[in-house]
Protein backbone atom coordinates (compact mmCIF):
# COMPACT_ATOMS: atom_id res chain seq x y z
CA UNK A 1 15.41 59.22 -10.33
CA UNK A 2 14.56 56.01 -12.28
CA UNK A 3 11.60 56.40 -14.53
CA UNK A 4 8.52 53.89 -14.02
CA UNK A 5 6.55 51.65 -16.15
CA UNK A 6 3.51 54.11 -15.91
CA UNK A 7 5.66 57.15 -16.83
CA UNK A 8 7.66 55.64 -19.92
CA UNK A 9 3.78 54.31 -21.14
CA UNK A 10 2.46 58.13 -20.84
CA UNK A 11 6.24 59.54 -22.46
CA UNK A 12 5.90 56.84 -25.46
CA UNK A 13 1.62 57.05 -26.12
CA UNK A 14 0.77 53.20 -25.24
CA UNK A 15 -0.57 51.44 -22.63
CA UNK A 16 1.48 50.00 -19.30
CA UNK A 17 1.04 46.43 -21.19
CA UNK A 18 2.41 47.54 -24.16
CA UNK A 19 5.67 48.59 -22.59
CA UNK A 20 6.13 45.61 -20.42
CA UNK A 21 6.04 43.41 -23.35
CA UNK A 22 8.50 45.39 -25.51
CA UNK A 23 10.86 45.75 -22.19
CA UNK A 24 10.64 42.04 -21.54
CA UNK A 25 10.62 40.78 -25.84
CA UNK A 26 7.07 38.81 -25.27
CA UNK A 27 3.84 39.07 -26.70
CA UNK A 28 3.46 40.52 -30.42
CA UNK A 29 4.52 44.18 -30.70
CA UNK A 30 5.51 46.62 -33.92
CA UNK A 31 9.43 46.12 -33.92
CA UNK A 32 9.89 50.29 -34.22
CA UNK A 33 7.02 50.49 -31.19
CA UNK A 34 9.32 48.42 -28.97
CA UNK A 35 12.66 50.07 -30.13
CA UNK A 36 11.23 53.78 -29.36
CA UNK A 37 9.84 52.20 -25.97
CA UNK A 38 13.34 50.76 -24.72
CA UNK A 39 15.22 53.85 -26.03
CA UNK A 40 12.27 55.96 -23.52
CA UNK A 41 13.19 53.49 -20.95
CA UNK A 42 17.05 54.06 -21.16
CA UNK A 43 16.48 57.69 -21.22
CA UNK A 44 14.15 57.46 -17.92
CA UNK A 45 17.11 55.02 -16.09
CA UNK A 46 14.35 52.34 -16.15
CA UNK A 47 15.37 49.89 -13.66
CA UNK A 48 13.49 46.78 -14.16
CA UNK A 49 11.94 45.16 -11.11
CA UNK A 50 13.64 41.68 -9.81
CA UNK A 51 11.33 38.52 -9.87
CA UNK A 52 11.33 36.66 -6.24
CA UNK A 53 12.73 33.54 -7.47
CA UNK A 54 10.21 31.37 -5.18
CA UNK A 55 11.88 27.68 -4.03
CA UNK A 56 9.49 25.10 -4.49
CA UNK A 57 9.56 22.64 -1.02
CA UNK A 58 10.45 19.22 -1.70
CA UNK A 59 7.63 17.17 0.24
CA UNK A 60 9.10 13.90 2.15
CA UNK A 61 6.74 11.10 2.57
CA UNK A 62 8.14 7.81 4.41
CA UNK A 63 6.47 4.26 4.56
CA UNK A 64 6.96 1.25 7.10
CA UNK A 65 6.32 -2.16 6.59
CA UNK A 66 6.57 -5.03 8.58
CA UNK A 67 7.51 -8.98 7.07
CA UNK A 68 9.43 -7.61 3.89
CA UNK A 69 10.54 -10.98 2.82
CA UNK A 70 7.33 -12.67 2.65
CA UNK A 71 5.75 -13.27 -0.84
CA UNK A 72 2.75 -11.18 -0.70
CA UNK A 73 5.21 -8.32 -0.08
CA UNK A 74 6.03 -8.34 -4.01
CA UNK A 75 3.18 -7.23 -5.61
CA UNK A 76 2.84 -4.13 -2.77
CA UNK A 77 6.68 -3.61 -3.01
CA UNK A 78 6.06 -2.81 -6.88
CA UNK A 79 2.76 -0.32 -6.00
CA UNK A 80 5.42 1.20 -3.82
CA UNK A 81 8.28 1.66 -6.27
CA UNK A 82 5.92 2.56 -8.89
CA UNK A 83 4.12 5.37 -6.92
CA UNK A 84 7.83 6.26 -5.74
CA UNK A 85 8.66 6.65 -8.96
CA UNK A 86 5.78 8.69 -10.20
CA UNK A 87 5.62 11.22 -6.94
CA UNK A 88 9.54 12.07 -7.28
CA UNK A 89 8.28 13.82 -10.73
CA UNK A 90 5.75 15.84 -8.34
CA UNK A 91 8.90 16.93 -6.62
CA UNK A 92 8.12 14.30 -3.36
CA UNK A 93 10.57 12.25 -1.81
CA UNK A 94 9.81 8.70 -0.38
CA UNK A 95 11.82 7.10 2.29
CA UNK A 96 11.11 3.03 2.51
CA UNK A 97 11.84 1.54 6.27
CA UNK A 98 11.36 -2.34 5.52
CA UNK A 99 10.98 -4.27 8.31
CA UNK A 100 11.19 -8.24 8.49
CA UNK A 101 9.21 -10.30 10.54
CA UNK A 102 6.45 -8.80 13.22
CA UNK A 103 8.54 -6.25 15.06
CA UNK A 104 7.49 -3.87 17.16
CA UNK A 105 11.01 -2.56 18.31
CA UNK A 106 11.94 -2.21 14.70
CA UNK A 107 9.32 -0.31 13.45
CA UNK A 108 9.23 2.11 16.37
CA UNK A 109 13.14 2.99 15.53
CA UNK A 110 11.85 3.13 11.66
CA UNK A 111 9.20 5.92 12.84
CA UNK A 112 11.74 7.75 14.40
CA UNK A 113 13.90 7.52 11.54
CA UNK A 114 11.76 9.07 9.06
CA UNK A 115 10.59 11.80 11.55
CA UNK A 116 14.18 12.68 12.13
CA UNK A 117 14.42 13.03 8.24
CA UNK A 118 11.32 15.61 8.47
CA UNK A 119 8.51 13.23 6.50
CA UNK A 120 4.99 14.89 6.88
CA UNK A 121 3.35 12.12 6.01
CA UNK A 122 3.92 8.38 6.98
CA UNK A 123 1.93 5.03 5.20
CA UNK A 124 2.25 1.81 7.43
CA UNK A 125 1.95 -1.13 7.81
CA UNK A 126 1.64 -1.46 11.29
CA UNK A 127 2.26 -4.16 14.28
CA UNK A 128 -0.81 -4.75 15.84
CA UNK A 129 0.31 -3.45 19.84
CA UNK A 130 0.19 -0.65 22.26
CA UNK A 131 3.58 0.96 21.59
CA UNK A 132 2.47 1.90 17.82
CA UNK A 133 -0.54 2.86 18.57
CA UNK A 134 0.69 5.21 21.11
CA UNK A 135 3.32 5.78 18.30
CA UNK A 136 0.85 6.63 16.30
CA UNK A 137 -1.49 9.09 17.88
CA UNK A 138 1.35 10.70 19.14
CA UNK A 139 2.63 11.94 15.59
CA UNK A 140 -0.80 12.49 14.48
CA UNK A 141 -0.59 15.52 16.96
CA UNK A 142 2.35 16.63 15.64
CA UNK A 143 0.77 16.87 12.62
CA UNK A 144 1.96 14.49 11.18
CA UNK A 145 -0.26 12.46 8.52
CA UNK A 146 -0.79 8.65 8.70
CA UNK A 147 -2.08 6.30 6.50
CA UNK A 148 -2.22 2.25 7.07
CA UNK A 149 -2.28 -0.26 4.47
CA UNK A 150 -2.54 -4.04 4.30
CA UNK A 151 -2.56 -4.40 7.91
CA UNK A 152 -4.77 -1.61 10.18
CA UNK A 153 -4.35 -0.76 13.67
CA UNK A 154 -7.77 0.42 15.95
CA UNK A 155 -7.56 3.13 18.33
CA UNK A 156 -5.61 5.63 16.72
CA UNK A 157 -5.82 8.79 14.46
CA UNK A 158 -4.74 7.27 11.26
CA UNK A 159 -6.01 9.13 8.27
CA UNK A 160 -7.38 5.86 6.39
CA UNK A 161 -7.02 1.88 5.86
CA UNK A 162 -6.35 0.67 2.16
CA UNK A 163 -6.41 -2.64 2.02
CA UNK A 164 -8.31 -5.75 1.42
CA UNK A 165 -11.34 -6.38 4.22
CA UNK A 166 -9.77 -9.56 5.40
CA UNK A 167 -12.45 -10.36 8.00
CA UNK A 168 -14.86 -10.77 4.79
CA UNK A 169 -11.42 -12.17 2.48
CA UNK A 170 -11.62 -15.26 5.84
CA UNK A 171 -15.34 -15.24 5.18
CA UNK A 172 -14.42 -16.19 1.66
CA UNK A 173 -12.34 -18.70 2.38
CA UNK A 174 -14.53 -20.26 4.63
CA UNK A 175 -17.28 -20.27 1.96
CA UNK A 176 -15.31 -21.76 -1.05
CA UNK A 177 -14.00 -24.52 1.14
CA UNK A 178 -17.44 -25.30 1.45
CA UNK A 179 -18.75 -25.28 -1.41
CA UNK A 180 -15.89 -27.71 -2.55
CA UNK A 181 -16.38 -30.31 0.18
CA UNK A 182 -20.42 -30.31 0.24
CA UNK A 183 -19.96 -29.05 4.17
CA UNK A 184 -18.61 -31.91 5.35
CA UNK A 185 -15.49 -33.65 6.84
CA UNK A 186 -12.46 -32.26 8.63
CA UNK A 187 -10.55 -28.86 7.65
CA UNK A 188 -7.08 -27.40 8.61
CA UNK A 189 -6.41 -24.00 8.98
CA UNK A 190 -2.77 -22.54 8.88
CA UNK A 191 -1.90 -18.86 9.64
CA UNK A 192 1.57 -16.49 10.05
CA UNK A 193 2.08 -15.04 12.57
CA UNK A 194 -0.67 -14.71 15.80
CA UNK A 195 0.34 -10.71 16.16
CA UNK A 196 -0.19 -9.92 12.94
CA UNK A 197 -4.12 -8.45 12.62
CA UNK A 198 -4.12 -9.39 9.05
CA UNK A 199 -3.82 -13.20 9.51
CA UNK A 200 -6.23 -12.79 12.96
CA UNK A 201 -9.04 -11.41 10.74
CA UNK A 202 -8.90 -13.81 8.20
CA UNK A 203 -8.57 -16.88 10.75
CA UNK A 204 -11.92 -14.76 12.43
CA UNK A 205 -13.71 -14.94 9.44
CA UNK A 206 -13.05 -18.19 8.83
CA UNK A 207 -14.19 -19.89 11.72
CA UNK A 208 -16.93 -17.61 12.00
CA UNK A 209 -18.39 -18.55 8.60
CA UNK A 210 -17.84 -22.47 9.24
CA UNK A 211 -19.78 -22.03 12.06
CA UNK A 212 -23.00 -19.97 10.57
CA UNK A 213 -23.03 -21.88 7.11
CA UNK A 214 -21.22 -25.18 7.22
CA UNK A 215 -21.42 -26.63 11.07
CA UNK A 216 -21.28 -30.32 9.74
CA UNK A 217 -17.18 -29.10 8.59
CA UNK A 218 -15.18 -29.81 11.45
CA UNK A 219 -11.98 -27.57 12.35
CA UNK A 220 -9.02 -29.92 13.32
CA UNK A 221 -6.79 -26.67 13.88
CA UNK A 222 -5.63 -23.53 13.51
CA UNK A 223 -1.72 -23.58 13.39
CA UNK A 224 0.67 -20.77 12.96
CA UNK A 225 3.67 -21.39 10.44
CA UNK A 226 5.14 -17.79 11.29
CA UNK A 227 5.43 -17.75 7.44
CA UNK A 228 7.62 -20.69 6.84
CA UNK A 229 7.16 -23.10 4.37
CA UNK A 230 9.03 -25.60 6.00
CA UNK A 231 7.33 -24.72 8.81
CA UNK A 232 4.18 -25.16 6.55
CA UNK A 233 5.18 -28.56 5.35
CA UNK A 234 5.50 -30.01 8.50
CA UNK A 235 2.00 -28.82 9.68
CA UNK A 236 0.34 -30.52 6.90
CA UNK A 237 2.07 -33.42 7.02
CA UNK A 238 1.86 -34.28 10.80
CA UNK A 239 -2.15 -33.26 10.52
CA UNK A 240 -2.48 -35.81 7.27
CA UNK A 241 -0.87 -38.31 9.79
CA UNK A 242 -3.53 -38.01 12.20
CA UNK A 243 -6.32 -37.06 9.53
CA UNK A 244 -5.49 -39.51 6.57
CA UNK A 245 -9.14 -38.18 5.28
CA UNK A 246 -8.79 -34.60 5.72
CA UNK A 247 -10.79 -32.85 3.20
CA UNK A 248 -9.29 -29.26 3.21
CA UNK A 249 -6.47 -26.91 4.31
CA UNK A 250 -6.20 -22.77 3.60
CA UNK A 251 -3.25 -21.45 4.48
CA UNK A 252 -3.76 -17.52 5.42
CA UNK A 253 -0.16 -16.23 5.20
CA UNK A 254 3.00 -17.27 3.43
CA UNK A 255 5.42 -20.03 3.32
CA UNK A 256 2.59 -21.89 0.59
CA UNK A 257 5.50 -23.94 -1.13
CA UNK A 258 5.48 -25.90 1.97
CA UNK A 259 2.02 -27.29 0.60
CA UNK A 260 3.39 -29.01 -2.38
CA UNK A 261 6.29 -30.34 -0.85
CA UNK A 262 4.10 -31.92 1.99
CA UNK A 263 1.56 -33.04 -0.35
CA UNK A 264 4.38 -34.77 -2.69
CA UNK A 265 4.34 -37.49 0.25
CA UNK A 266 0.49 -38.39 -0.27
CA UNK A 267 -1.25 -40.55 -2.65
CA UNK A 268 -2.77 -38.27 -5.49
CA UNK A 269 -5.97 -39.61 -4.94
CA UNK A 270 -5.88 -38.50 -1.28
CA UNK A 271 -5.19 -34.91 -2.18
CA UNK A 272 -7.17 -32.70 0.31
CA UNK A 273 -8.76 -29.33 -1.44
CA UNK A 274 -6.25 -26.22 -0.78
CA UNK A 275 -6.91 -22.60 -0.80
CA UNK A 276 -4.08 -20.41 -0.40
CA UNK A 277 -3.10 -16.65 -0.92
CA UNK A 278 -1.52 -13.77 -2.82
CA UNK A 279 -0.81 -14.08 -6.71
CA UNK A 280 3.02 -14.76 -6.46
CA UNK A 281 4.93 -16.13 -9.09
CA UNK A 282 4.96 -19.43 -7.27
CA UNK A 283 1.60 -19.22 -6.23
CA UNK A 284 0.29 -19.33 -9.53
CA UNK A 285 2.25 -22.17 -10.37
CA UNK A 286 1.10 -24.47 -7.78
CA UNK A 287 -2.29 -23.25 -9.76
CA UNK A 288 -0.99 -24.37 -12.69
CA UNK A 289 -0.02 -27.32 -11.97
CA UNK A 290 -3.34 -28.48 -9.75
CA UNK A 291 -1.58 -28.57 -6.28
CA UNK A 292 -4.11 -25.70 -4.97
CA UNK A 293 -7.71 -25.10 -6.06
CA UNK A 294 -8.35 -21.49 -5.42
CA UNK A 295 -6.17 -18.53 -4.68
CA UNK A 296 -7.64 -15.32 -3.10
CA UNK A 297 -5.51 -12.11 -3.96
CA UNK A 298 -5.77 -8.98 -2.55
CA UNK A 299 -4.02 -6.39 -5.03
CA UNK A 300 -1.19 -5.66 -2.96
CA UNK A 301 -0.46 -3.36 -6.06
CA UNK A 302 -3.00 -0.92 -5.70
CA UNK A 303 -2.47 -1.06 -1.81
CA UNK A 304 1.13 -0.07 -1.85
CA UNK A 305 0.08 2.81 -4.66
CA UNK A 306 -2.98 4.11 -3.37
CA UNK A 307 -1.92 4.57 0.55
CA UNK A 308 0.87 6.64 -0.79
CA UNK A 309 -0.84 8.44 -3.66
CA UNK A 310 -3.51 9.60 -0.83
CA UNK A 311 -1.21 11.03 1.54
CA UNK A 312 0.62 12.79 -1.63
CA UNK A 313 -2.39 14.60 -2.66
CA UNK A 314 -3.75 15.67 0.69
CA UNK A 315 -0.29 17.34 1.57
CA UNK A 316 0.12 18.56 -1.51
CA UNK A 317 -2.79 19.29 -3.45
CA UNK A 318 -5.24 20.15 0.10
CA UNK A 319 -7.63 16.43 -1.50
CA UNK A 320 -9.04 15.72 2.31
CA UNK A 321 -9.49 11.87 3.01
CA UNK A 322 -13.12 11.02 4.18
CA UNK A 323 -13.17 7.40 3.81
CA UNK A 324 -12.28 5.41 7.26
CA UNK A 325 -11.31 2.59 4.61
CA UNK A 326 -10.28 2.19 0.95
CA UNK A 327 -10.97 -2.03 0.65
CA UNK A 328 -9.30 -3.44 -2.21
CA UNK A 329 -11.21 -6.04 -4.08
CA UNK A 330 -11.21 -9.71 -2.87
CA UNK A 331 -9.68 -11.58 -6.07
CA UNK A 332 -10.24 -15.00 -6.61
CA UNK A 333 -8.61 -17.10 -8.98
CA UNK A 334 -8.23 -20.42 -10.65
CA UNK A 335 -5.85 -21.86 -13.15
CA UNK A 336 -8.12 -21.18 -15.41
CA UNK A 337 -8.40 -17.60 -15.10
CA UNK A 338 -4.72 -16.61 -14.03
């Protein structure tokens, strides 16, 4: 019969710890001490106990979006690969479904997707409509975590929204346009995409805060460019037709080069005030080079991160989400502070 750890401690005069670090070479020990131990332990038939090698899990985390070729997708596209890139040391693997334009067909075969692929949790950005919110809830009761960022969906069990509050971000908009015109004359406002809940709560906010602060600023429009800057340039260009005295445009969503081109055609003199978003490379340019007055940003960076990083640590490290919203900060810029 093999001799124990107890019984070779008892046969040799030193305590259980003693002989487990001379049998196993750790810990500081007199060299003839350990040599009398092993030869006890050879003598017994010591078998030494095996270690359950345990298999650490490899978490899967998957993430939806929905217009992945406008602009503003590039500074949450690099939150995304960065956090990617940072979780996959954590032993976490991220699946990316990018989806282009507003689709609700597309991102309901993306969900399915990454549940097929066993994700346990899911960030999204989702299409504002019944079949994702159904979507939704119904993987929330299969446990499954979700998280939306940059554009939020009500009536579901989603874990949190990070992203910017873009009712206020409209708000904003509303406000600077007013403080540049001294609340008066004619205003054009262009949006995406009507189904997208981002561009409906900025629009909201807009008009909401022309009405309470500036009423003398009159709203020619509210056009959608589904994110096109031709699309764009035509917009401005047929409403400077009509309104050779308009005094300002914002422009909610993408397709912003469409600005410049359209406002190429006018004197210089006539230029109306702009206000445009998302800090894009060409964004800041038109900055630069006086073709816009004010950009809002809302650090698509930290959006793409954070929703991520959040899920990560509740699945993984048991941190419980108790905010309804993480709001990222409303940025706003000028060529001089770019």
């Amino acid at each position: 019969m093999a001799g124990t750890i107890k019984e070779i401690a008892e046969k040799a005069g030193v305590s259980r710890g003693t002989v487990d670090r001379a049998l196993n070479d750790r810990g500081r020990i007199n060299p003839e001490v350990a040599e009398r131990i092993k030869a006890i332990a050879k003598e017994m038939n010591y078998v030494p106990k095996k270690k359950k090698v345990i298999k650490e899990t490899t978490l899967k985390l998957g993430i939806v979006t929905q217009l992945a070729k406008s602009s503003f997708m590039i500074p949450i596209r690099s939150g995304l690969e960065s956090i990617i890139g940072d979780l996959k040391k954590r032993n976490i693997d991220c699946f990316l479904e990018e989806v282009d334009g507003v689709d609700e067909a597309a991102q309901l075969q993306a969900l399915d997707r990454l549940v097929e692929l066993g994700v346990k949790g899911i960030a999204i950005m989702p299409v504002d409509s019944d079949g994702i919110r159904e979507k939704i809830n119904q993987l929330t009761d299969q446990g499954i975590l979700i998280i939306t960022f940059n554009s939020d969906i009500l009536g579901t069990n989603r874990q949190c929204f990070v992203g910017m509050d873009n009712f206020k971000s409209g708000k904003t908009a509303a406000g600077l346009l007013g403080m540049l015109t001294k609340g008066k004359g004619k205003v054009l406002a262009i949006t995406g995409y009507f189904g997208n809940s981002v561009n409906s709560l900025r629009v909201a906010g807009f008009v909401e805060e022309l009405k309470e602060s500036f009423p003398k600023l009159e709203l020619t429009g509210v056009q959608s460019s589904f994110d096109s800057s031709a699309e764009v340039e035509k917009i401005l260009s047929n409403t400077l037709e009509n309104y050779s005295n308009l005094d300002g445009v914002v422009v909610f969503s993408g397709g912003q080069a469409g600005i410049a081109r359209a406002l190429e055609k006018i004197d210089e003199g006539k230029r109306p005030y702009v206000i445009i978003y998302d800090l894009t490379k060409n964004n800041i340019e038109m900055l630069k080079n006086d073709q816009v007055d004010f950009l809002i940003d809302q650090d698509g960076f930290v959006q793409g991160y954070r929703s991520l990083l959040m899920l990560a640590n509740q699945l993984q490290n048991n941190k419980t989400v108790t905010k309804d919203a993480l709001f990222t900060d409303i940025i706003i810029k000028t060529k001089y502070n770019i």
